[in-house]
N, C-alpha and C. Protein backbone atom coordinates (compact mmCIF):
# COMPACT_ATOMS: atom_id res chain seq x y z
N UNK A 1 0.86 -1.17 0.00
CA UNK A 1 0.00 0.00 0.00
C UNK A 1 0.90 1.23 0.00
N UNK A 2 0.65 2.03 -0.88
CA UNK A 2 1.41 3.31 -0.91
C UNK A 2 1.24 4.32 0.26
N UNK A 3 2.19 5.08 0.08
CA UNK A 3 2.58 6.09 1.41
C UNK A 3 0.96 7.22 1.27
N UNK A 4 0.54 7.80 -0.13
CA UNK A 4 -0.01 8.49 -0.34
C UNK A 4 -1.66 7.96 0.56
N UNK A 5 -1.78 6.64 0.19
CA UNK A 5 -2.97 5.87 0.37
C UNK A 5 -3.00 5.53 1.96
N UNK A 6 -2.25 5.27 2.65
CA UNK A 6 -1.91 5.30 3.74
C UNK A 6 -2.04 6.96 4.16
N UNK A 7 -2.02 7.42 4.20
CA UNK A 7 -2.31 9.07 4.88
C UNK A 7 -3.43 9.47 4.70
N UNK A 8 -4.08 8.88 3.38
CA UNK A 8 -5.52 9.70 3.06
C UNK A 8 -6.78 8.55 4.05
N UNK A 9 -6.22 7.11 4.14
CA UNK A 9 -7.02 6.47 5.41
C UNK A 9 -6.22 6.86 6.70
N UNK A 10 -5.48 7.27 7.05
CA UNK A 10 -5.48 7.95 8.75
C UNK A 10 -5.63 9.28 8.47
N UNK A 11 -6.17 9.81 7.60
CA UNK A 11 -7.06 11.02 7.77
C UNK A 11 -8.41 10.41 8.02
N UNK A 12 -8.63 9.90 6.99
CA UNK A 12 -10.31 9.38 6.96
C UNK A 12 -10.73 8.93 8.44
N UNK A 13 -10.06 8.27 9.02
CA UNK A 13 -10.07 6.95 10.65
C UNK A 13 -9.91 8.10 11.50
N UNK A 14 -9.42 9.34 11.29
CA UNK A 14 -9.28 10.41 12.12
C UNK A 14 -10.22 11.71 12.24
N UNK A 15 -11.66 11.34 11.60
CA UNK A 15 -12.74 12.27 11.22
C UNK A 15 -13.16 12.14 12.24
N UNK A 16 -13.66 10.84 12.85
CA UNK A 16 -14.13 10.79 14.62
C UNK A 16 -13.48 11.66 15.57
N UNK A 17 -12.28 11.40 15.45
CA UNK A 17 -11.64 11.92 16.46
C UNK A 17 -11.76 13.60 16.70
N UNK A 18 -11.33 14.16 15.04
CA UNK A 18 -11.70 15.75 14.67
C UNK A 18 -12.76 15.97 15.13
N UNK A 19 -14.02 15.29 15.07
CA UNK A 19 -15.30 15.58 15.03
C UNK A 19 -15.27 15.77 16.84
N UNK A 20 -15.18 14.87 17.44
CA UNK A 20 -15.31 15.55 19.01
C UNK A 20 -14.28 15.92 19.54
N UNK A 21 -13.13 16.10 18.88
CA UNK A 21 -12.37 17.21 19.08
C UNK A 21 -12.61 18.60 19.04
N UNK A 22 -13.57 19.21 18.07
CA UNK A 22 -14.25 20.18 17.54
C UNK A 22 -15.03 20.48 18.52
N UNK A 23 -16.11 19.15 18.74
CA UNK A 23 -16.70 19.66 20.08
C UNK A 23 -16.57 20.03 21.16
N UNK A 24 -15.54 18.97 22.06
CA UNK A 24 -14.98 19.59 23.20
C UNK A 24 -14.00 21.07 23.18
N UNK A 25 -13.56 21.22 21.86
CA UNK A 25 -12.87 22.94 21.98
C UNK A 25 -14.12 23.65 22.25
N UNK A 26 -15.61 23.40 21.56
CA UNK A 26 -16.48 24.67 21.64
C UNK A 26 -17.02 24.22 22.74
N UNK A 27 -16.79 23.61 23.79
CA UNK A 27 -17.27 22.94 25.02
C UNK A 27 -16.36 24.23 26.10
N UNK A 28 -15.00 23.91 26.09
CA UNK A 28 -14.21 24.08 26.91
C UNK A 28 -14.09 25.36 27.56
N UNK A 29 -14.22 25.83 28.54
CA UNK A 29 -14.14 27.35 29.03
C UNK A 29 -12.94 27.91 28.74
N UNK A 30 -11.80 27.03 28.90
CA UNK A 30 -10.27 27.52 28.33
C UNK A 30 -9.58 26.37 28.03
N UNK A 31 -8.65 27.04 27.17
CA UNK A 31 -7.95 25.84 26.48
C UNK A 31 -6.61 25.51 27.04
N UNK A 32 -6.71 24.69 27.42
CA UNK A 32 -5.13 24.36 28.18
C UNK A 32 -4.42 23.63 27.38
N UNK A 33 -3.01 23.35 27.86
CA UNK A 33 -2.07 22.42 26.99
C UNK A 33 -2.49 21.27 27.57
N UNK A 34 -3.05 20.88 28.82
CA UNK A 34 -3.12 19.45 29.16
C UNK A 34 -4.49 18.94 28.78
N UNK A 35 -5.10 19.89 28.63
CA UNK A 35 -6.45 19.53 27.72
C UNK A 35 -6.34 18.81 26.88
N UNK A 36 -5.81 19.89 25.41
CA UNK A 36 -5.41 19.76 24.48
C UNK A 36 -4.27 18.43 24.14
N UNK A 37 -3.47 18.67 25.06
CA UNK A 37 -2.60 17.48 24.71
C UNK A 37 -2.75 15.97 25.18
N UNK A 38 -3.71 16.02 26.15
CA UNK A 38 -4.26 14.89 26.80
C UNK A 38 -5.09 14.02 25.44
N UNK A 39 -6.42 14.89 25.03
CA UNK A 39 -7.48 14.48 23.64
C UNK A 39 -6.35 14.21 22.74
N UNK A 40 -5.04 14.81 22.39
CA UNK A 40 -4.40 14.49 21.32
C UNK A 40 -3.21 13.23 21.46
N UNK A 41 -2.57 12.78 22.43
CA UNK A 41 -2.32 11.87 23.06
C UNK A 41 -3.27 10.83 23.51
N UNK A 42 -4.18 10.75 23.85
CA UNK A 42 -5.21 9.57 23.84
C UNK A 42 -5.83 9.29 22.61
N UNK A 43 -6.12 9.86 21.44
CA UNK A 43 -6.88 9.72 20.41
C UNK A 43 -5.58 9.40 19.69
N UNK A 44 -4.84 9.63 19.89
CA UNK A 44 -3.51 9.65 18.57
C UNK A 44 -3.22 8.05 19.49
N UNK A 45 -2.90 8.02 20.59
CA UNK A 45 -2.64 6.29 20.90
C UNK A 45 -3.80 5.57 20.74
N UNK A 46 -4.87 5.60 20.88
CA UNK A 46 -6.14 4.76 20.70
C UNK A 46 -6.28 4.26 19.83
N UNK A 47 -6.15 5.31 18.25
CA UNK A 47 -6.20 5.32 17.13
C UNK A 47 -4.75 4.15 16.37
N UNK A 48 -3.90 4.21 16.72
CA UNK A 48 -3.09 3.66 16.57
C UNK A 48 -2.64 2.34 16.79
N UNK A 49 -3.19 1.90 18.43
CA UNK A 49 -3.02 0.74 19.02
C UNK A 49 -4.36 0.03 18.26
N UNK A 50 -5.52 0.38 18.25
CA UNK A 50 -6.74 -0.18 17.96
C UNK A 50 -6.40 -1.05 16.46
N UNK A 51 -5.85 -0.28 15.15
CA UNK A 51 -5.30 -1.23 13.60
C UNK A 51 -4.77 -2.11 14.69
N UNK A 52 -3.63 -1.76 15.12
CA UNK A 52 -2.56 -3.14 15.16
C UNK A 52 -3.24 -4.49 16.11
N UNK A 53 -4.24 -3.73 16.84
CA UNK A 53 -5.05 -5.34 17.63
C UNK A 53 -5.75 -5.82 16.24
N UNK A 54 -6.42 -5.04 15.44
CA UNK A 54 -7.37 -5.25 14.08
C UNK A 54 -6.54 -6.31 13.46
N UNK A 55 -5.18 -6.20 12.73
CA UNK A 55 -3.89 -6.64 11.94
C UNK A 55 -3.65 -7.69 12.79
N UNK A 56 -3.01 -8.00 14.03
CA UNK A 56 -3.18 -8.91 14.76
C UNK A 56 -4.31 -9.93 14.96
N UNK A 57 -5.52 -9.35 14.81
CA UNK A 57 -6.55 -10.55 14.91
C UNK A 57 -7.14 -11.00 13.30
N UNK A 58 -6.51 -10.37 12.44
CA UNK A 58 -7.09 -10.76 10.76
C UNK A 58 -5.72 -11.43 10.29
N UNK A 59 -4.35 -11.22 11.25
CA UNK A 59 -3.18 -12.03 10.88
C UNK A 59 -3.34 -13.52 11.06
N UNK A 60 -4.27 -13.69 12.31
CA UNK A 60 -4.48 -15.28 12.78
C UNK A 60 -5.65 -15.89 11.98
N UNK A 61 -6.53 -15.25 11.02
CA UNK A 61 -7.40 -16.48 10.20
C UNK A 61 -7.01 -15.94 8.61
N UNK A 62 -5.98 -14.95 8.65
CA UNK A 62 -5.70 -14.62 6.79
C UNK A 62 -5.52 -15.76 6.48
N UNK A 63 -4.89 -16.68 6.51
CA UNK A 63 -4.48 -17.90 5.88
C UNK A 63 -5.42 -18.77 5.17
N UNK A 64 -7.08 -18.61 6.35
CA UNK A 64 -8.14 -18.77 5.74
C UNK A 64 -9.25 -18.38 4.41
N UNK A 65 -8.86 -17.31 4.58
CA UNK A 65 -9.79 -16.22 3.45
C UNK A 65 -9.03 -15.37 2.57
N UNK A 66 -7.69 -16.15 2.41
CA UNK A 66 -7.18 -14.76 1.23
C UNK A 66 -7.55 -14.85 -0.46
N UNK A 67 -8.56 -15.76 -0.46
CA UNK A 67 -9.21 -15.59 -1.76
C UNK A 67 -10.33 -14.63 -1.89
N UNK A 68 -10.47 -14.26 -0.95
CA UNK A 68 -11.61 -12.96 -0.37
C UNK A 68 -11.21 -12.22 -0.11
N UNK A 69 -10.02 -11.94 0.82
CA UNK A 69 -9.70 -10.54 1.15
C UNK A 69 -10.28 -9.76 0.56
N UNK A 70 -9.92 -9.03 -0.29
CA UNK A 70 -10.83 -8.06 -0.89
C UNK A 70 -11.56 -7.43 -0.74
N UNK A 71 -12.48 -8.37 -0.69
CA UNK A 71 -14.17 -8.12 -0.67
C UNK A 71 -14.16 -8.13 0.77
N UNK A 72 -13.37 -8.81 2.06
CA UNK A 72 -13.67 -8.43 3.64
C UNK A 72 -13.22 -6.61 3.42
N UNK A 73 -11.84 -6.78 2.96
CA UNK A 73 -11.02 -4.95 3.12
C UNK A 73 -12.28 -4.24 2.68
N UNK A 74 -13.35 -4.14 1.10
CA UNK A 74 -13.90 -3.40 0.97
C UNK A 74 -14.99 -3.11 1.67
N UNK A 75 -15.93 -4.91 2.22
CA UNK A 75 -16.95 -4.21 3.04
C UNK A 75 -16.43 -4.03 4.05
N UNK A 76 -15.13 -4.15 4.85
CA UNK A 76 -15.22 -3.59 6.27
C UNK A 76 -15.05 -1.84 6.41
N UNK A 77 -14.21 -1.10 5.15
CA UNK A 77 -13.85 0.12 4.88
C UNK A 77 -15.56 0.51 4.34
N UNK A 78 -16.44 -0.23 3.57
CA UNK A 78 -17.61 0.53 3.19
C UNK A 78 -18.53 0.43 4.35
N UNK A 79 -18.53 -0.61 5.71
CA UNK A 79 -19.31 -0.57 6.58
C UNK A 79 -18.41 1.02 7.92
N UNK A 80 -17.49 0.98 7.84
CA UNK A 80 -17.25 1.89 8.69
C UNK A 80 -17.29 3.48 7.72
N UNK A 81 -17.01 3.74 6.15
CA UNK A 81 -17.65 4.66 5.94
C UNK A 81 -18.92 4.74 6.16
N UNK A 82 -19.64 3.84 5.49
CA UNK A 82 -21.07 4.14 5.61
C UNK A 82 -21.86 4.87 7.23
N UNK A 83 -21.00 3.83 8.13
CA UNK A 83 -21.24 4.13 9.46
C UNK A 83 -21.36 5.66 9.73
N UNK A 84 -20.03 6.39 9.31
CA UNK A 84 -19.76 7.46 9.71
C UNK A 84 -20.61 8.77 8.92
N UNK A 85 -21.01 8.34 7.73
CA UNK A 85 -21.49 9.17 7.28
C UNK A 85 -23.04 9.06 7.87
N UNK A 86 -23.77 7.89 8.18
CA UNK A 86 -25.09 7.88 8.74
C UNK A 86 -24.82 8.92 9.94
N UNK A 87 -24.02 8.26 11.07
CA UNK A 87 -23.66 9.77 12.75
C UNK A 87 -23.55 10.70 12.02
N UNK A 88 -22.95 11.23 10.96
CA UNK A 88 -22.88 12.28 10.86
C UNK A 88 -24.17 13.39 10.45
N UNK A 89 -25.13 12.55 9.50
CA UNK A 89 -26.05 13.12 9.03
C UNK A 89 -27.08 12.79 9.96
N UNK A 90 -27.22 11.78 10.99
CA UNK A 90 -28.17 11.79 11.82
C UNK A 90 -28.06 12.52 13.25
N UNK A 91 -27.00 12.59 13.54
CA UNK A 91 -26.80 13.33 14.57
C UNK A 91 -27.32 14.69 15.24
N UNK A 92 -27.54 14.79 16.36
CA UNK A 92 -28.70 15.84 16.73
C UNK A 92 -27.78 17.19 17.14
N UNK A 93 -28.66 18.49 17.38
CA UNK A 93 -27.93 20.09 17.75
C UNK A 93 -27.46 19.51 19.16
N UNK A 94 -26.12 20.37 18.73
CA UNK A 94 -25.09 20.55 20.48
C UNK A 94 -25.79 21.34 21.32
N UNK A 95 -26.15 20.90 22.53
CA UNK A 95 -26.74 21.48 23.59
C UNK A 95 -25.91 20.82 25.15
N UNK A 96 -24.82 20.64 24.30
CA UNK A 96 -24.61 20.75 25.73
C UNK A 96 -23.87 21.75 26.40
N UNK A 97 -23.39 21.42 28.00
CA UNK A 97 -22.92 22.58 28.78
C UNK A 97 -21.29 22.93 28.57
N UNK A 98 -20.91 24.03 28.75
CA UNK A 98 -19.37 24.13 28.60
C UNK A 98 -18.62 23.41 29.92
N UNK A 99 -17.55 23.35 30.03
CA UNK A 99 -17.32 22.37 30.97
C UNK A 99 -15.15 23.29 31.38
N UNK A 100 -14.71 22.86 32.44
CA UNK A 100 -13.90 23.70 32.88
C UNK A 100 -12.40 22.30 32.30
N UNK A 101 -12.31 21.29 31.86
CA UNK A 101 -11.38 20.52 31.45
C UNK A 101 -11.90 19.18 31.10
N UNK A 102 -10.93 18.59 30.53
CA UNK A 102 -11.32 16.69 30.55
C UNK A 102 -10.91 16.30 31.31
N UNK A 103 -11.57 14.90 32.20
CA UNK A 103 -11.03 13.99 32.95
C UNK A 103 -10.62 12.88 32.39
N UNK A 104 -9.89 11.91 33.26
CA UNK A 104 -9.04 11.10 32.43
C UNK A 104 -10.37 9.75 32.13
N UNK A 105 -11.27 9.57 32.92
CA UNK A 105 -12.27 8.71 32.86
C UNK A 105 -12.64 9.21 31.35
N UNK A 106 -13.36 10.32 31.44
CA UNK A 106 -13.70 10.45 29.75
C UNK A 106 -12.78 10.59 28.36
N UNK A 107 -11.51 10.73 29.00
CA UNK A 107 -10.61 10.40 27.68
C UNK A 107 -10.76 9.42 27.05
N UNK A 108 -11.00 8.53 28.22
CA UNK A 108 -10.46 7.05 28.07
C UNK A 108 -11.82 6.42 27.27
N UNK A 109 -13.10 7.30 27.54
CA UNK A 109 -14.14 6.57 26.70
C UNK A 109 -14.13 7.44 25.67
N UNK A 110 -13.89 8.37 25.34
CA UNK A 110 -13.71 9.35 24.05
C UNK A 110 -12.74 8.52 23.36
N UNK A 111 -11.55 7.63 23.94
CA UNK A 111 -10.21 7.74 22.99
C UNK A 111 -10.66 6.54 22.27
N UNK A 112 -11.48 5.31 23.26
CA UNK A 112 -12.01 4.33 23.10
C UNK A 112 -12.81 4.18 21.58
N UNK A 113 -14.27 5.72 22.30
CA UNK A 113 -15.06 5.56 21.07
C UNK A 113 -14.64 5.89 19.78
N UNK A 114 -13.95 6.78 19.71
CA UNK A 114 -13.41 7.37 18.15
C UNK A 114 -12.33 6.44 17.72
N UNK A 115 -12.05 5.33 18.28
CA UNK A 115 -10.83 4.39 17.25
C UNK A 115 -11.66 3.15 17.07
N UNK A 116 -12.44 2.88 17.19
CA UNK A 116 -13.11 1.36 17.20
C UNK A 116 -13.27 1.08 16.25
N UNK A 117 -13.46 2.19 14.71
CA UNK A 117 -13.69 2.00 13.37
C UNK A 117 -11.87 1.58 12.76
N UNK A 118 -11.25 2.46 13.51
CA UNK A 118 -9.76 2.00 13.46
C UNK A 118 -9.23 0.42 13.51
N UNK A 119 -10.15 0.15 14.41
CA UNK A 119 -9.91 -1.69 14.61
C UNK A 119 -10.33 -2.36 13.84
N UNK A 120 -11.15 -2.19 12.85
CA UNK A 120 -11.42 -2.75 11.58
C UNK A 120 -11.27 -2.67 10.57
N UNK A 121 -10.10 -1.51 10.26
CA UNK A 121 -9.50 -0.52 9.42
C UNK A 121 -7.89 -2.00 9.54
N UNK A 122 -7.45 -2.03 10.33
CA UNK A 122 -6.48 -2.74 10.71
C UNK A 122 -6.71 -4.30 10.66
N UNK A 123 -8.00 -5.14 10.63
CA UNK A 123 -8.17 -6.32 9.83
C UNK A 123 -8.28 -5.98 8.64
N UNK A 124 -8.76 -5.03 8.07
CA UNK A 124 -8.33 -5.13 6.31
C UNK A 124 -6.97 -5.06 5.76
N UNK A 125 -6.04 -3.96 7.24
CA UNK A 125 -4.84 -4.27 6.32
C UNK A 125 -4.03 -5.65 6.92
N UNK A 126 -4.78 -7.19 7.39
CA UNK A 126 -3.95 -7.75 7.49
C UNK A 126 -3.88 -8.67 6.27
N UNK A 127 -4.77 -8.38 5.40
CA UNK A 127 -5.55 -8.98 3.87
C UNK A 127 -4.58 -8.18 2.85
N UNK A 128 -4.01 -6.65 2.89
CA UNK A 128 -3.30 -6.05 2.33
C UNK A 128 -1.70 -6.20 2.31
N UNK A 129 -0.90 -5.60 1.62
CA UNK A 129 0.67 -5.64 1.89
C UNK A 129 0.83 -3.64 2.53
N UNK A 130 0.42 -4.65 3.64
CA UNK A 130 0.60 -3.45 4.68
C UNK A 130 2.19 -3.72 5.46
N UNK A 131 2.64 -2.48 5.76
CA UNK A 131 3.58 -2.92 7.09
C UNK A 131 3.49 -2.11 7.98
N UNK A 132 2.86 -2.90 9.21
CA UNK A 132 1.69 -2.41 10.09
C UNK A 132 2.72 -1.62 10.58
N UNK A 133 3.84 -1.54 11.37
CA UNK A 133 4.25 -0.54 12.40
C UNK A 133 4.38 0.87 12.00
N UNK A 134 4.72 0.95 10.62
CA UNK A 134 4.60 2.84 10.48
C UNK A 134 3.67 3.48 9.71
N UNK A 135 2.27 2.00 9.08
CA UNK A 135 1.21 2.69 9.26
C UNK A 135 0.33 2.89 10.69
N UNK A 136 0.70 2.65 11.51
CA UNK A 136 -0.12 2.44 12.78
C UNK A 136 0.12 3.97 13.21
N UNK A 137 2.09 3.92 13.13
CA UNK A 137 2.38 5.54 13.65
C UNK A 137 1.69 5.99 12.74
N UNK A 138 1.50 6.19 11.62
CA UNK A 138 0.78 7.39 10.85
C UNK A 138 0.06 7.61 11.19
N UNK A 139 -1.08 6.71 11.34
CA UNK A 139 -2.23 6.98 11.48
C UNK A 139 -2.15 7.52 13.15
N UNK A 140 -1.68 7.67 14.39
CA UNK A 140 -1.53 7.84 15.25
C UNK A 140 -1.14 9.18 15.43
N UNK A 141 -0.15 9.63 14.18
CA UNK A 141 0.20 10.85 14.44
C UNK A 141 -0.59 11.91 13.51
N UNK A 142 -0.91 11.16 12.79
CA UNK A 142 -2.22 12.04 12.13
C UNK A 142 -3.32 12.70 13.19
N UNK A 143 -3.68 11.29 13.87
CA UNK A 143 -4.76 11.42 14.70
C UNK A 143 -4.50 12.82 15.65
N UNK A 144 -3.45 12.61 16.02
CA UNK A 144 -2.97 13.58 17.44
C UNK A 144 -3.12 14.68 16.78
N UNK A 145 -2.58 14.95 15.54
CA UNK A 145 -2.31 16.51 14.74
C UNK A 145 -3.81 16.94 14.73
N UNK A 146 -4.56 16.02 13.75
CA UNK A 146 -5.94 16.63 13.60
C UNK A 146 -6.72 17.12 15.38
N UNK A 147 -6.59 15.97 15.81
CA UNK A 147 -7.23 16.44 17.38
C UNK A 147 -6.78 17.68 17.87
N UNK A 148 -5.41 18.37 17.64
CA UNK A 148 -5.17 19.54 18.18
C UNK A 148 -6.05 20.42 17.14
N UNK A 149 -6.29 19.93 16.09
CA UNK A 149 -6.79 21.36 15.51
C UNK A 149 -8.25 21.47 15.27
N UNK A 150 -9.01 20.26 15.51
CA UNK A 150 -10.11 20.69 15.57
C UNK A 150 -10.39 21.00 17.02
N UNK A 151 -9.59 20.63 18.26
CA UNK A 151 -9.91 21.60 19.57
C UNK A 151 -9.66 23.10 19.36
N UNK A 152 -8.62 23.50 18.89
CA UNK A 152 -8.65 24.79 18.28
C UNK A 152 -10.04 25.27 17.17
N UNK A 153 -9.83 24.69 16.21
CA UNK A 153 -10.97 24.87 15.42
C UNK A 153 -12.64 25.41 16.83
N UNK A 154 -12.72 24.31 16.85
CA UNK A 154 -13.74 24.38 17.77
C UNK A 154 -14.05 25.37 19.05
N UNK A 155 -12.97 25.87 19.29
CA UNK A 155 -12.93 26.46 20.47
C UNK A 155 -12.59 28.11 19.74
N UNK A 156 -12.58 28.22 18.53
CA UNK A 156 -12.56 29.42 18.14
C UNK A 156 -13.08 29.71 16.79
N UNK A 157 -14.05 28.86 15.97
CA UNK A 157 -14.66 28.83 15.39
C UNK A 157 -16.20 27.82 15.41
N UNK A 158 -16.52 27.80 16.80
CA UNK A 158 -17.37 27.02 16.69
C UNK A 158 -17.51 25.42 16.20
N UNK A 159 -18.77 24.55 16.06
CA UNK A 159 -19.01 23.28 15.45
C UNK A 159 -19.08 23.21 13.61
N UNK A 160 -19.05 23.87 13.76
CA UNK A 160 -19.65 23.66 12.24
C UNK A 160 -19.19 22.87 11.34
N UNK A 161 -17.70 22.41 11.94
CA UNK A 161 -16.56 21.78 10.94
C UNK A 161 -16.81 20.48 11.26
N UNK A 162 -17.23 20.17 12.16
CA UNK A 162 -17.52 17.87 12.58
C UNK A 162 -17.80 17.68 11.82
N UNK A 163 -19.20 17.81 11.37
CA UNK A 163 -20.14 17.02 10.44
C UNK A 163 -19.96 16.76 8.99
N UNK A 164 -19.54 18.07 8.57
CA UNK A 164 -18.21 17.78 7.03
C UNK A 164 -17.27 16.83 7.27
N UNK A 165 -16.87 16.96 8.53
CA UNK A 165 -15.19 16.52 8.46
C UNK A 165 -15.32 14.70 8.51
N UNK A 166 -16.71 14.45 8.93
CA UNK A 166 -16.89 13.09 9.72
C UNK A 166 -17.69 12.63 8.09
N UNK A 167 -18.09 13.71 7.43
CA UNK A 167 -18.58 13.01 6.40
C UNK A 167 -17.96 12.73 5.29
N UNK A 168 -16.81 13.58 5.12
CA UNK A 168 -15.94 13.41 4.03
C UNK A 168 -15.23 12.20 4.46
N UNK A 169 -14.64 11.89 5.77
CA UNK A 169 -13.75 10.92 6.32
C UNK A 169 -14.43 9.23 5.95
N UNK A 170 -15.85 9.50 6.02
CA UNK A 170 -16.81 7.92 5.53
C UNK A 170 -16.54 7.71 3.93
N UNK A 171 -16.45 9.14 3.35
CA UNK A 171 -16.48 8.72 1.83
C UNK A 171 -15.08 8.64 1.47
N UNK A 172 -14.35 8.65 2.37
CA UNK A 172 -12.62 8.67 1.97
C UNK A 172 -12.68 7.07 1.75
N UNK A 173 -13.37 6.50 2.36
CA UNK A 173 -12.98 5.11 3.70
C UNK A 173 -13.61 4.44 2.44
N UNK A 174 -14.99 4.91 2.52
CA UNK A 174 -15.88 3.59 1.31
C UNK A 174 -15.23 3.88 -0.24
N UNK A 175 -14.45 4.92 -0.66
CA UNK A 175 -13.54 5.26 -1.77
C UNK A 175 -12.26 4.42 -2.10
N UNK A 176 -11.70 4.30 -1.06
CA UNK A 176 -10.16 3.37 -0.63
C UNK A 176 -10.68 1.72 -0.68
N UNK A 177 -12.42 1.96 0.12
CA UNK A 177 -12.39 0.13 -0.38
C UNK A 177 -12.91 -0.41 -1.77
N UNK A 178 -13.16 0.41 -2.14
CA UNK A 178 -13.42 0.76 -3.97
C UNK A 178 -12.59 -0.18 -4.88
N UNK A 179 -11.52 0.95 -4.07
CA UNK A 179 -10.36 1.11 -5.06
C UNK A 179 -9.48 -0.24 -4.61
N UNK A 180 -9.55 -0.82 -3.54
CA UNK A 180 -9.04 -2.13 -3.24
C UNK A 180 -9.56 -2.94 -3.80
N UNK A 181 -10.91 -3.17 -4.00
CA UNK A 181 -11.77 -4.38 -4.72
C UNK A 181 -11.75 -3.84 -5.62
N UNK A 182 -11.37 -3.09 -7.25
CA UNK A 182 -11.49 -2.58 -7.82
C UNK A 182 -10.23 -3.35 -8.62
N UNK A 183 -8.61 -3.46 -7.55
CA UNK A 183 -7.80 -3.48 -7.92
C UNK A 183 -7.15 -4.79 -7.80
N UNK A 184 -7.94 -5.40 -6.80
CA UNK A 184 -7.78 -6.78 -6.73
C UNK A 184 -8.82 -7.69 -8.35
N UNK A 185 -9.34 -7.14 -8.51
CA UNK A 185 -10.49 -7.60 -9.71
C UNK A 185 -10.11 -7.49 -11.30
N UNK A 186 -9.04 -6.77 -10.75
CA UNK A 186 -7.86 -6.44 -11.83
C UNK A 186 -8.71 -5.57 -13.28
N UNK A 187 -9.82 -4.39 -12.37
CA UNK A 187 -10.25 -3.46 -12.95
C UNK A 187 -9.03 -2.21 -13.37
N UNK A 188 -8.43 -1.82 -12.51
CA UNK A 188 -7.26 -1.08 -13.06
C UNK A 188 -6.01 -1.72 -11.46
């Protein structure tokens, strides 16, 4: 898998993360570095560790299904776009309260919820010629970058940017598994 293709899925796997990153900036009464660097350090490791358990658990039955691969990489990339673009368009107005920091309890279910699509992102690439350790960092350090900037974003331009960002990130995802079953089919 190319370097290029690899960055444009840990952008895509990193729309969750932007997306309530965005929120908690327009949440936050002030923006601290341990705020900030806490959401971007937990989402950037979450995001990261979550492929390589994915790659790890699609490494132990590939042997089984690599006449399919394919078709698992594309529907698992078109079930987690699809996913993301449904939250995004169904999702209801922010009402909630501003709040004075994060605790580490809710990092830990924030860092949780926004990589879980990541963990299935990471059984497709154990079907691919992936080499998991410096796509994992990518995608990890992607994650962390975007999280700082949609807390910024958010905290000084408002929400408005999630719901694009979470929707473009589904059509990145169901695009890439396209183009995998596309290319395995020996369409181009």
């Amino acid at each position: 898998m190319s370097l290029v293709t690899l960055l444009i899925i840990a952008v895509g796997v990193s729309a969750d993360a932007f997306a309530v990153a965005v929120a908690k900036g327009l949440h936050l009464r002030r923006l601290t570095v341990r705020d900030v660097g806490g959401l971007a350090a937990g989402f950037g490791l979450f995001q990261a560790l979550m492929p390589l358990a994915g790659w790890l658990l699609g490494r132990s039955f590939a042997d089984y299904i690599t006449e399919i691969d394919h078709w698992i990489a594309f529907g698992l990339l078109l079930l987690i776009g699809a996913k993301m673009i449904h939250e995004a368009l169904s999702s209801h107005d922010d009402d909630a309260e501003d709040f004075d920091g994060i605790g580490v309890r809710e990092l830990l279910v924030l860092s949780v919820a926004t990589s879980i699509d990541a963990l299935a992102v990471g059984i497709s690439f154990a079907f691919l010629d992936v080499s998991i350790l410096p796509a994992v960092t990518l995608i990890g350090v992607i994650t962390a970058v975007v999280t700082v900037i949609g807390v910024v974003i958010g905290r000084r331009a408002g929400g408005r940017f999630g719901r694009p960002a979470e929707i473009a990130g589904g059509v990145i995802l169901i695009l890439i598994g396209t183009r995998i079953l596309l290319q395995h089919l020996g369409v181009f």
